[in-house]
PDB file of N, CA and C in Angstrom:
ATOM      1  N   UNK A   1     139.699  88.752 129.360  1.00  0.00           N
ATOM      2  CA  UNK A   1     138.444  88.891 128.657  1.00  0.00           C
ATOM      3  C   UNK A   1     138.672  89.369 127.222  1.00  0.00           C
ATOM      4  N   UNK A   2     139.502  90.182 126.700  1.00  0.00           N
ATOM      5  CA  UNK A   2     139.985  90.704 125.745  1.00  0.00           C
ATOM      6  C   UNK A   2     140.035  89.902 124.867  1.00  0.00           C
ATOM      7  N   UNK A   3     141.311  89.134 125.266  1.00  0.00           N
ATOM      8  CA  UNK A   3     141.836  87.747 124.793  1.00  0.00           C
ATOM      9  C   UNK A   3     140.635  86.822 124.298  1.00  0.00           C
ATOM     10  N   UNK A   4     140.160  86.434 124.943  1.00  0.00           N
ATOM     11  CA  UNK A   4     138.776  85.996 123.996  1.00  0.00           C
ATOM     12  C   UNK A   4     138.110  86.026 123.255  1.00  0.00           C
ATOM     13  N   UNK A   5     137.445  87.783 123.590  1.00  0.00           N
ATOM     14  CA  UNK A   5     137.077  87.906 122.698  1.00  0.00           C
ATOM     15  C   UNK A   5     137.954  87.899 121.147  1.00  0.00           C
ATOM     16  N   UNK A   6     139.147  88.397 121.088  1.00  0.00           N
ATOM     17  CA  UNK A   6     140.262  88.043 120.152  1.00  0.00           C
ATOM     18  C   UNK A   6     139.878  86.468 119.410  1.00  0.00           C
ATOM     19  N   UNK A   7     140.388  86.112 120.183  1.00  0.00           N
ATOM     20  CA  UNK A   7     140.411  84.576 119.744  1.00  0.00           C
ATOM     21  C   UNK A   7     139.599  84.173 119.210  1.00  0.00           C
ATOM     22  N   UNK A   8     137.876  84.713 119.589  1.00  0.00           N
ATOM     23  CA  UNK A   8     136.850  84.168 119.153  1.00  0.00           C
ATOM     24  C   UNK A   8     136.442  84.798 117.168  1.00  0.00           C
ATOM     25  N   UNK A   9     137.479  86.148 117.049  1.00  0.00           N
ATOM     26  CA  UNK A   9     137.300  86.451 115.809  1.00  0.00           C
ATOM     27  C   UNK A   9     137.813  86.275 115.235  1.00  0.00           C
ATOM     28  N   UNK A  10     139.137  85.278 115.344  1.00  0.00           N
ATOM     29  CA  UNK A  10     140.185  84.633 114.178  1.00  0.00           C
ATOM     30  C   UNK A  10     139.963  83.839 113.344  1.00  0.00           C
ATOM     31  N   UNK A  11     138.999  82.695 113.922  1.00  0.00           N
ATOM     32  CA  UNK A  11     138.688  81.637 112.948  1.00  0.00           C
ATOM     33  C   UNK A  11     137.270  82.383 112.052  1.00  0.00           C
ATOM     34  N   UNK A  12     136.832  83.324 112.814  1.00  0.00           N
ATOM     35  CA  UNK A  12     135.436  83.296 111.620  1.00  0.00           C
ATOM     36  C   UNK A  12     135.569  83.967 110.037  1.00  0.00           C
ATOM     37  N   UNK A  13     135.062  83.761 109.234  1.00  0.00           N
ATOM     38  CA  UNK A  13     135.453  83.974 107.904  1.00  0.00           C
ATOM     39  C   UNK A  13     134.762  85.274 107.722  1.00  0.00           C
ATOM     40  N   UNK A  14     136.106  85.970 106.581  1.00  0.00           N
ATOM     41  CA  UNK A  14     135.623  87.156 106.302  1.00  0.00           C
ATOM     42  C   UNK A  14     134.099  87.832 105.407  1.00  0.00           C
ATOM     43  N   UNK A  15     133.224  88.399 105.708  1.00  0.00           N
ATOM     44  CA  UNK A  15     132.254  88.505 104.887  1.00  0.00           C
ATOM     45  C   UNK A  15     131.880  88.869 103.425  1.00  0.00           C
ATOM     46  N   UNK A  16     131.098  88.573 102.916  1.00  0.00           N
ATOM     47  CA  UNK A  16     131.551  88.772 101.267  1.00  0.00           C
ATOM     48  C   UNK A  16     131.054  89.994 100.741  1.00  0.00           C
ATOM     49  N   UNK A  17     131.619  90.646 100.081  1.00  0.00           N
ATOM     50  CA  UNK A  17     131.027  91.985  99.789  1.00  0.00           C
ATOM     51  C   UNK A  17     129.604  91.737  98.988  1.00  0.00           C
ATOM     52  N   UNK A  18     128.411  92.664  99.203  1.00  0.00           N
ATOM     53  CA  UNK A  18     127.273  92.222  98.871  1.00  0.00           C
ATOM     54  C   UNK A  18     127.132  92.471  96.958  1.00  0.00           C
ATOM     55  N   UNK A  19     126.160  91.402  96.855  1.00  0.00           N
ATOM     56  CA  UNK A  19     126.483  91.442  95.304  1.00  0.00           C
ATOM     57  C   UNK A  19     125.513  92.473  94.726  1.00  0.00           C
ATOM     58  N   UNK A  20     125.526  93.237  93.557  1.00  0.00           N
ATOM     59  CA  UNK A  20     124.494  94.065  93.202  1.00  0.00           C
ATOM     60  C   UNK A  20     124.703  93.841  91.656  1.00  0.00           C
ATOM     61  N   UNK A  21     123.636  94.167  90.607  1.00  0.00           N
ATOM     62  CA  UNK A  21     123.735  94.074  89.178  1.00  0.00           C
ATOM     63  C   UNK A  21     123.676  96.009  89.051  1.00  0.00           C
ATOM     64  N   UNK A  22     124.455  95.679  87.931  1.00  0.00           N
ATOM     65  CA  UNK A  22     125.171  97.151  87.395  1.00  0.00           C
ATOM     66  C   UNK A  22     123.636  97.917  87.180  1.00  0.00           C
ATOM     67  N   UNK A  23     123.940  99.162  87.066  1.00  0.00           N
ATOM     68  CA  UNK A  23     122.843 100.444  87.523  1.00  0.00           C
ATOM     69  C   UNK A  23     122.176 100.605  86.144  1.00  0.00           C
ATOM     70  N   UNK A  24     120.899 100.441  86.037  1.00  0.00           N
ATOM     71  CA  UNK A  24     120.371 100.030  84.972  1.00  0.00           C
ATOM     72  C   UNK A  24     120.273 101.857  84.370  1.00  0.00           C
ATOM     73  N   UNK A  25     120.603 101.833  83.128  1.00  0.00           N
ATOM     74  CA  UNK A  25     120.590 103.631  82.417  1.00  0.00           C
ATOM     75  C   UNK A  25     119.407 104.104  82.259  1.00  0.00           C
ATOM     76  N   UNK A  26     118.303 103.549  81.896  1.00  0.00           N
ATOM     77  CA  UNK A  26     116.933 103.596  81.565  1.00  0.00           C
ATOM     78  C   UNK A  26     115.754 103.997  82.731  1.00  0.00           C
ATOM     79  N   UNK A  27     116.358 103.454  84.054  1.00  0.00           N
ATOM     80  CA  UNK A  27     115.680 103.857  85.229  1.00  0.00           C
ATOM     81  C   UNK A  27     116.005 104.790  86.314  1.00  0.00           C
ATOM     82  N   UNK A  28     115.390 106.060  85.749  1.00  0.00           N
ATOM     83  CA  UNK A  28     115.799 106.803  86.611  1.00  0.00           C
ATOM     84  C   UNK A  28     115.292 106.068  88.266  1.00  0.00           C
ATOM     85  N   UNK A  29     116.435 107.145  89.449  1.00  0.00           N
ATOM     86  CA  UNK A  29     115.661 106.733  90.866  1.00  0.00           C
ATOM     87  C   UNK A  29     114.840 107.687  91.063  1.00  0.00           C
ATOM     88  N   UNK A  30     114.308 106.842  92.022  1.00  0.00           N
ATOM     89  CA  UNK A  30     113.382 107.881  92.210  1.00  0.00           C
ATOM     90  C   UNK A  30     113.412 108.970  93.640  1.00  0.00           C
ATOM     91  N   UNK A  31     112.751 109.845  92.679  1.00  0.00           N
ATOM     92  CA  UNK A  31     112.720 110.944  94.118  1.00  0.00           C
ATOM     93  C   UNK A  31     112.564 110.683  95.770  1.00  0.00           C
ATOM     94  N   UNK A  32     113.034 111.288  96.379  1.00  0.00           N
ATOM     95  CA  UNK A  32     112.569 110.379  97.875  1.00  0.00           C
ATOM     96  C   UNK A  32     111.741 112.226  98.747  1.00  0.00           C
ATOM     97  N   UNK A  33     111.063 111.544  99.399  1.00  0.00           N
ATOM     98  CA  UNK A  33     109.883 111.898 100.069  1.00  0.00           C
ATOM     99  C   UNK A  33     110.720 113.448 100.765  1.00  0.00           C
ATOM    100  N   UNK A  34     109.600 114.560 100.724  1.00  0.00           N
ATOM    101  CA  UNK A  34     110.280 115.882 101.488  1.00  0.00           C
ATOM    102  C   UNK A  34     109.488 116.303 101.954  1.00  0.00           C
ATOM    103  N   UNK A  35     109.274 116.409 103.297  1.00  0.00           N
ATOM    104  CA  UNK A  35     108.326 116.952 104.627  1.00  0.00           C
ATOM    105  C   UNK A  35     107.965 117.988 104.020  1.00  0.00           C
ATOM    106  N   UNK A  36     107.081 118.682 104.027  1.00  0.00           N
ATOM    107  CA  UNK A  36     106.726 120.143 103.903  1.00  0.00           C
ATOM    108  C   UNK A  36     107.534 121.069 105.559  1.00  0.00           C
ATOM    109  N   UNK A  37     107.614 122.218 105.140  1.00  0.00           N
ATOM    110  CA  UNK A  37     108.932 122.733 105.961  1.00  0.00           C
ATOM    111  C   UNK A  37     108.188 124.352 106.006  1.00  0.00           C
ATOM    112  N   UNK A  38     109.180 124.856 106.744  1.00  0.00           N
ATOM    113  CA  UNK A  38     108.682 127.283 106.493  1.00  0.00           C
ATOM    114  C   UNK A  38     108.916 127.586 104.753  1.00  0.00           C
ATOM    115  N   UNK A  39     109.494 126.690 103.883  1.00  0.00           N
ATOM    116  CA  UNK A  39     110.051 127.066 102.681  1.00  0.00           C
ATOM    117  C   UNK A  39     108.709 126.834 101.803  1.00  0.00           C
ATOM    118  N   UNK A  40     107.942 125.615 102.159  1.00  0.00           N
ATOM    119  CA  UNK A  40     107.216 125.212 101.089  1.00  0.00           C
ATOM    120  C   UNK A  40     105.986 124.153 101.333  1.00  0.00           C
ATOM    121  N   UNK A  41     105.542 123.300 100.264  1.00  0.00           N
ATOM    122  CA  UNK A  41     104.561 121.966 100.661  1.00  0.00           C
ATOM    123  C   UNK A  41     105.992 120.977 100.480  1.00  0.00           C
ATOM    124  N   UNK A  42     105.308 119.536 100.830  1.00  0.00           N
ATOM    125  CA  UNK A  42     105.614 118.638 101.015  1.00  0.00           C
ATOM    126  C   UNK A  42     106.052 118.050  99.314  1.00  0.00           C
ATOM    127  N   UNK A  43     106.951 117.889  99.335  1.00  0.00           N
ATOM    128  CA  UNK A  43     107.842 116.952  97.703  1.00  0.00           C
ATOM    129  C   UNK A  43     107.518 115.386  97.698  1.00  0.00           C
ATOM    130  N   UNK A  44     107.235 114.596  96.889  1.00  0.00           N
ATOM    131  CA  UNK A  44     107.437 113.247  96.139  1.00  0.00           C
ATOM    132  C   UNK A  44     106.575 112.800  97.235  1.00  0.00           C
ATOM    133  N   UNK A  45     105.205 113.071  97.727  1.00  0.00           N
ATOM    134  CA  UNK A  45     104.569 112.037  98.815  1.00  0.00           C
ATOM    135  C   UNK A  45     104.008 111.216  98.139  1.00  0.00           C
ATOM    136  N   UNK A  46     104.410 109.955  98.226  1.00  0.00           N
ATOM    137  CA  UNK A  46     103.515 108.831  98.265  1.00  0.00           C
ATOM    138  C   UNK A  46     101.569 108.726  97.802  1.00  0.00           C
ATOM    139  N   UNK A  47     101.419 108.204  97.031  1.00  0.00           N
ATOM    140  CA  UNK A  47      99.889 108.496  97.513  1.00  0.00           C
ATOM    141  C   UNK A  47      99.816 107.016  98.371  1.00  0.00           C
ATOM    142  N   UNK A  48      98.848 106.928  98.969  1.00  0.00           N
ATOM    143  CA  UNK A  48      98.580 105.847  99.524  1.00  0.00           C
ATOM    144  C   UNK A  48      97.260 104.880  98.880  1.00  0.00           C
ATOM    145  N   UNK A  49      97.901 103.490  98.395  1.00  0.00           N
ATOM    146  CA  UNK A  49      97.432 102.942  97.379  1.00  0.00           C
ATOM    147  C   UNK A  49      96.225 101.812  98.258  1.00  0.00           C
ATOM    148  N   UNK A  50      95.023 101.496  98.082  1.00  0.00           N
ATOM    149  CA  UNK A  50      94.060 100.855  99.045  1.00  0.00           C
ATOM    150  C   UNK A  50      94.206  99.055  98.989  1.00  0.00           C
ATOM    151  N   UNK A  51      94.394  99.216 100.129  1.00  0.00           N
ATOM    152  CA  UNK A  51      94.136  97.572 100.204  1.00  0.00           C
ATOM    153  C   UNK A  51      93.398  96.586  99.783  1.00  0.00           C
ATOM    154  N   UNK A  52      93.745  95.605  99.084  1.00  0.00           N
ATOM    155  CA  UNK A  52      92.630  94.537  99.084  1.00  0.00           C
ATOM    156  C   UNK A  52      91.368  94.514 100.241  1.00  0.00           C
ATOM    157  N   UNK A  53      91.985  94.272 101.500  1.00  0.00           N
ATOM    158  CA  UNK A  53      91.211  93.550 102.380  1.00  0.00           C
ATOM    159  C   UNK A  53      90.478  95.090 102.441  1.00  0.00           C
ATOM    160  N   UNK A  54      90.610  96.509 101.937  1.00  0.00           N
ATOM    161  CA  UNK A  54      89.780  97.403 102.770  1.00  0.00           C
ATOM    162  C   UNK A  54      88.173  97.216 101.989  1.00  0.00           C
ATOM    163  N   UNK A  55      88.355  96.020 100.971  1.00  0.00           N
ATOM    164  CA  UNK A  55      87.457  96.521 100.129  1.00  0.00           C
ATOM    165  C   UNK A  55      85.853  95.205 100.979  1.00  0.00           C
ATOM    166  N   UNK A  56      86.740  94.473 101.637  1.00  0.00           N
ATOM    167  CA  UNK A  56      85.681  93.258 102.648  1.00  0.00           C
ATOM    168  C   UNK A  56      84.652  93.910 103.507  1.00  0.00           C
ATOM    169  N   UNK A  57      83.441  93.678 103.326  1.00  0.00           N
ATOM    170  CA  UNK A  57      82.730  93.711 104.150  1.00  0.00           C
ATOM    171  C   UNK A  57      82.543  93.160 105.577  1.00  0.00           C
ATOM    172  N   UNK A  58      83.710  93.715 106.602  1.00  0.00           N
ATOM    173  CA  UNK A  58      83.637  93.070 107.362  1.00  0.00           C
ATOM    174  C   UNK A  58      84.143  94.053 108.246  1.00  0.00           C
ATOM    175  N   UNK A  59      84.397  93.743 109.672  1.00  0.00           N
ATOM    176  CA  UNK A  59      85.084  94.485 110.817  1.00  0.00           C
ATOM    177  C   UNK A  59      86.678  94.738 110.483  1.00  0.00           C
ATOM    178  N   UNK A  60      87.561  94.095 109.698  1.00  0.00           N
ATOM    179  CA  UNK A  60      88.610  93.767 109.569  1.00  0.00           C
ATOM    180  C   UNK A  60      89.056  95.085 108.337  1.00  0.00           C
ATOM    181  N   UNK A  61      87.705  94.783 107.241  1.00  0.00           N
ATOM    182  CA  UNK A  61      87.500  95.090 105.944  1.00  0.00           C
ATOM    183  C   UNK A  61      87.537  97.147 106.146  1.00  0.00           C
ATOM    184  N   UNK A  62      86.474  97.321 107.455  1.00  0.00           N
ATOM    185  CA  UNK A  62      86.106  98.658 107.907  1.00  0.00           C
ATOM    186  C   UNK A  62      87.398  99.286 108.754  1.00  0.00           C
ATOM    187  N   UNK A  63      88.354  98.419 109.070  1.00  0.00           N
ATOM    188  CA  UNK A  63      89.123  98.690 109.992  1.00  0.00           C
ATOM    189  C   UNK A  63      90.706  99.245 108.726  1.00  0.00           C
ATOM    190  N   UNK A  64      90.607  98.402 107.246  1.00  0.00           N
ATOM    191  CA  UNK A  64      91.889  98.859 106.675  1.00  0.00           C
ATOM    192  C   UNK A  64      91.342  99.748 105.928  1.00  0.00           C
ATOM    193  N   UNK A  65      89.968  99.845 105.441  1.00  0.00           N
ATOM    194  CA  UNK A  65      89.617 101.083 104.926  1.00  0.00           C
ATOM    195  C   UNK A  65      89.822 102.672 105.273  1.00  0.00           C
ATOM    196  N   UNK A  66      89.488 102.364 106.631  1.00  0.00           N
ATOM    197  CA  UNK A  66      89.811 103.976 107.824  1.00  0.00           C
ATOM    198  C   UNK A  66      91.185 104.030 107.893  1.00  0.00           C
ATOM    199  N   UNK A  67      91.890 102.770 108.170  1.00  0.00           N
ATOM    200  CA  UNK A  67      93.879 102.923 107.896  1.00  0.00           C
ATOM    201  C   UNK A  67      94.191 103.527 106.820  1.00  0.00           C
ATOM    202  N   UNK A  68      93.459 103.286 105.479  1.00  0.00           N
ATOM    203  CA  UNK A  68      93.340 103.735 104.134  1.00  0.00           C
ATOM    204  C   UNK A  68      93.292 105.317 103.974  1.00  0.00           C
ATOM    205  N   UNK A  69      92.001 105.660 104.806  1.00  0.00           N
ATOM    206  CA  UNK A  69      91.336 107.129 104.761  1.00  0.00           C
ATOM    207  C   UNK A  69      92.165 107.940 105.132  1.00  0.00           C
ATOM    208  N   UNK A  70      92.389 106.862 106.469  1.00  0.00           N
ATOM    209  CA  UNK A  70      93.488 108.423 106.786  1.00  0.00           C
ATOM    210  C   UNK A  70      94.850 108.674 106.483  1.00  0.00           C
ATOM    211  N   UNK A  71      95.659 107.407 105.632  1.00  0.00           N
ATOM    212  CA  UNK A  71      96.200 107.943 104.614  1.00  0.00           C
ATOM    213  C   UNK A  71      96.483 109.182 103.210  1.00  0.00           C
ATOM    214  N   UNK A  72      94.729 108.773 103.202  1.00  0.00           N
ATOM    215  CA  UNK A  72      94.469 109.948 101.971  1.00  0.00           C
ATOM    216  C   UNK A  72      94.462 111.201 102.338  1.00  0.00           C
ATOM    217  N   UNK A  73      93.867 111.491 103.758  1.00  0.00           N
ATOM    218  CA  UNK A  73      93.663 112.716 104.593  1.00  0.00           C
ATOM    219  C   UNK A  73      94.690 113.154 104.576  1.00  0.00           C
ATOM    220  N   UNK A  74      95.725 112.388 104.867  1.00  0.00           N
ATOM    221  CA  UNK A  74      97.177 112.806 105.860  1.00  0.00           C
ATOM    222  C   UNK A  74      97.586 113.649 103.773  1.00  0.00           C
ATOM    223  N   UNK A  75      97.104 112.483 102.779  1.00  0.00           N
ATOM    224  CA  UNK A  75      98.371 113.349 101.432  1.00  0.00           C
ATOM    225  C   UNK A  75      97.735 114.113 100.992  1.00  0.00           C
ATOM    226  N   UNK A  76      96.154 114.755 101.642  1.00  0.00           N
ATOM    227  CA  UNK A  76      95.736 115.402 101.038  1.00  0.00           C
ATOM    228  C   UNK A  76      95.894 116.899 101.740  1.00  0.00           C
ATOM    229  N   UNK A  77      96.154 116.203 103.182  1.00  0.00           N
ATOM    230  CA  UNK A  77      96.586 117.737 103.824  1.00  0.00           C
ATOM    231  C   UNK A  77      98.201 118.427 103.369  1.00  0.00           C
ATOM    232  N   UNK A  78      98.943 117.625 102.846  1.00  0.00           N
ATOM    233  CA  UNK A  78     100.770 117.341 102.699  1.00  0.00           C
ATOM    234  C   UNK A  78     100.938 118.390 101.392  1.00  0.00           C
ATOM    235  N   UNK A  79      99.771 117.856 100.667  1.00  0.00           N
ATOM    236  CA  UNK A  79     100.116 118.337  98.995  1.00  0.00           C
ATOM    237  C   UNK A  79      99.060 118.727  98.384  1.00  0.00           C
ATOM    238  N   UNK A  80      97.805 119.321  99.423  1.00  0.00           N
ATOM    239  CA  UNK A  80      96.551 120.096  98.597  1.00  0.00           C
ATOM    240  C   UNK A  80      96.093 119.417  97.657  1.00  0.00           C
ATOM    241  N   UNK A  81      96.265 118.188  97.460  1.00  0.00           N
ATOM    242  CA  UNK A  81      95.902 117.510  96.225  1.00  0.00           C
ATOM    243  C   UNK A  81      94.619 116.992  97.033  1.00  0.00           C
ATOM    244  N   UNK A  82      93.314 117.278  97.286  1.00  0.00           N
ATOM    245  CA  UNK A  82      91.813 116.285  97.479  1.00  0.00           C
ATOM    246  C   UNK A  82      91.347 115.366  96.714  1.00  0.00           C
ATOM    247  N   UNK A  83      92.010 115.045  95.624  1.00  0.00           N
ATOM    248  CA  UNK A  83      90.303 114.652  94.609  1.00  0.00           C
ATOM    249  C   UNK A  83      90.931 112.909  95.047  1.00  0.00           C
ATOM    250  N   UNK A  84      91.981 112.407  95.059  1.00  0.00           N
ATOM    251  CA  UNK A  84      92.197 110.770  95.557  1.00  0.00           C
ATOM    252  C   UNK A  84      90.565 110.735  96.885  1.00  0.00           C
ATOM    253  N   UNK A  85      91.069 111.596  98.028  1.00  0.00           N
ATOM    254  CA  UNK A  85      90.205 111.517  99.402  1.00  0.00           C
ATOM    255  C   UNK A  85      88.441 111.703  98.830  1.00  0.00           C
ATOM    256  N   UNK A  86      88.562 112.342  97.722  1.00  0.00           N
ATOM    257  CA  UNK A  86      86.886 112.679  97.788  1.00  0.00           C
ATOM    258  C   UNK A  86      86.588 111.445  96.593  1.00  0.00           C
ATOM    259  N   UNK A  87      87.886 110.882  95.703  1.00  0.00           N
ATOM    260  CA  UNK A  87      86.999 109.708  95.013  1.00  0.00           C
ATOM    261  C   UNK A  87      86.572 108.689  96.028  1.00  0.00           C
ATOM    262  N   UNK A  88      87.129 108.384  97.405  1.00  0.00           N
ATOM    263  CA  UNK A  88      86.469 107.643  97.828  1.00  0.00           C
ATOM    264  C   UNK A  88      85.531 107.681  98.605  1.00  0.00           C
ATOM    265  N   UNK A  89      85.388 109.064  99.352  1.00  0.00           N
ATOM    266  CA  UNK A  89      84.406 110.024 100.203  1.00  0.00           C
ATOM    267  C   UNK A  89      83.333 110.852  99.597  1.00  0.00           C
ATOM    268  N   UNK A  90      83.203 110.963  98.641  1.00  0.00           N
ATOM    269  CA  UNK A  90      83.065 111.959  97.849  1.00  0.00           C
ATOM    270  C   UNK A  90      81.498 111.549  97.713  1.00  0.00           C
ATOM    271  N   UNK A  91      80.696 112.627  97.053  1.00  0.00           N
ATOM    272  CA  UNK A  91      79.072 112.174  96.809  1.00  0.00           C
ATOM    273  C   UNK A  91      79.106 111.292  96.292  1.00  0.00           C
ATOM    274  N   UNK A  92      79.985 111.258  94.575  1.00  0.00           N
ATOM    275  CA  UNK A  92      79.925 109.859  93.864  1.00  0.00           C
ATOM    276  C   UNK A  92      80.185 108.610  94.302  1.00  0.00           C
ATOM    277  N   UNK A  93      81.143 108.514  95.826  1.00  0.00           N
ATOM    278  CA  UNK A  93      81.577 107.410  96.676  1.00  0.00           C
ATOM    279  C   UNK A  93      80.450 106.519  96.447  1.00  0.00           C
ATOM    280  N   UNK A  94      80.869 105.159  96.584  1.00  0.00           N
ATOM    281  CA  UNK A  94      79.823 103.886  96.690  1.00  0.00           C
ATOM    282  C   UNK A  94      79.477 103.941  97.893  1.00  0.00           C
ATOM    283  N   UNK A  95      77.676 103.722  98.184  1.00  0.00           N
ATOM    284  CA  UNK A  95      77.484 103.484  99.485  1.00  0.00           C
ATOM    285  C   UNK A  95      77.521 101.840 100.057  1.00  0.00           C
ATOM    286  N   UNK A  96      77.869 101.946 101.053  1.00  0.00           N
ATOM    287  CA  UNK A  96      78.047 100.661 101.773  1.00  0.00           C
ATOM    288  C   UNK A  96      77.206 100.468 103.073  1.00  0.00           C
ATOM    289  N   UNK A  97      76.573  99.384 102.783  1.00  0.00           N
ATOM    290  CA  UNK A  97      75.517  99.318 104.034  1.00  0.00           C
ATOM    291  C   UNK A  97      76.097  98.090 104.881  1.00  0.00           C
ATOM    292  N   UNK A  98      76.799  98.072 106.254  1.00  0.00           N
ATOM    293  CA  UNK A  98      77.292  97.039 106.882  1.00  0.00           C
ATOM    294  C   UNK A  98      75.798  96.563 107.568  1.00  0.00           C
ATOM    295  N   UNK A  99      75.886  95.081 107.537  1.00  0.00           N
ATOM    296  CA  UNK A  99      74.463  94.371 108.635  1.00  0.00           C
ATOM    297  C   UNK A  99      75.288  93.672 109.818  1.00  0.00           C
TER     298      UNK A  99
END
């Protein structure tokens, strides 16, 4: 069984190292995401940016909006930051009447 498998990796060709373009100086990277922990709040969260489709009046439309919301909930509990969650909740919020 060994032998086989052997055999079966001789002929296949070696893989090519993957290609990348040189590290551009001008762009920094960017920060990557840090849980809030006993030390502190939460580092570099994401905000969560709204969908096209949440903006449809429809079942589909109501369904990525609330995927949306509770996005905002979740970065607003992470990083005390509210005012994203209340521009869209908020008194000034647009009302929407579904029929």
């Amino acid at each position: 069984m060994l032998a086989l498998t052997l055999v079966g990796c001789i002929g296949s060709p070696a893989p090519s190292p993957p290609t990348s373009s040189p590290p551009n100086p001008t762009v920094s990277p960017t920060p990557s995401y840090k849980p809030a922990d006993h030390k502190g709040k939460a580092q570099n969260v994401p905000l969560p940016v709204m969908p096209a489709e949440a903006k449809a009046h429809t079942k589909e439309g109501l369904q990525a909006f609330m995927k949306h919301w509770v996005g905002l909930l979740s970065y607003a509990y992470e990083t005390g930051d509210t005012g994203p969650l209340f521009e869209v909740t908020g008194a000034g919020a647009p009302r929407v009447r579904m029929s």
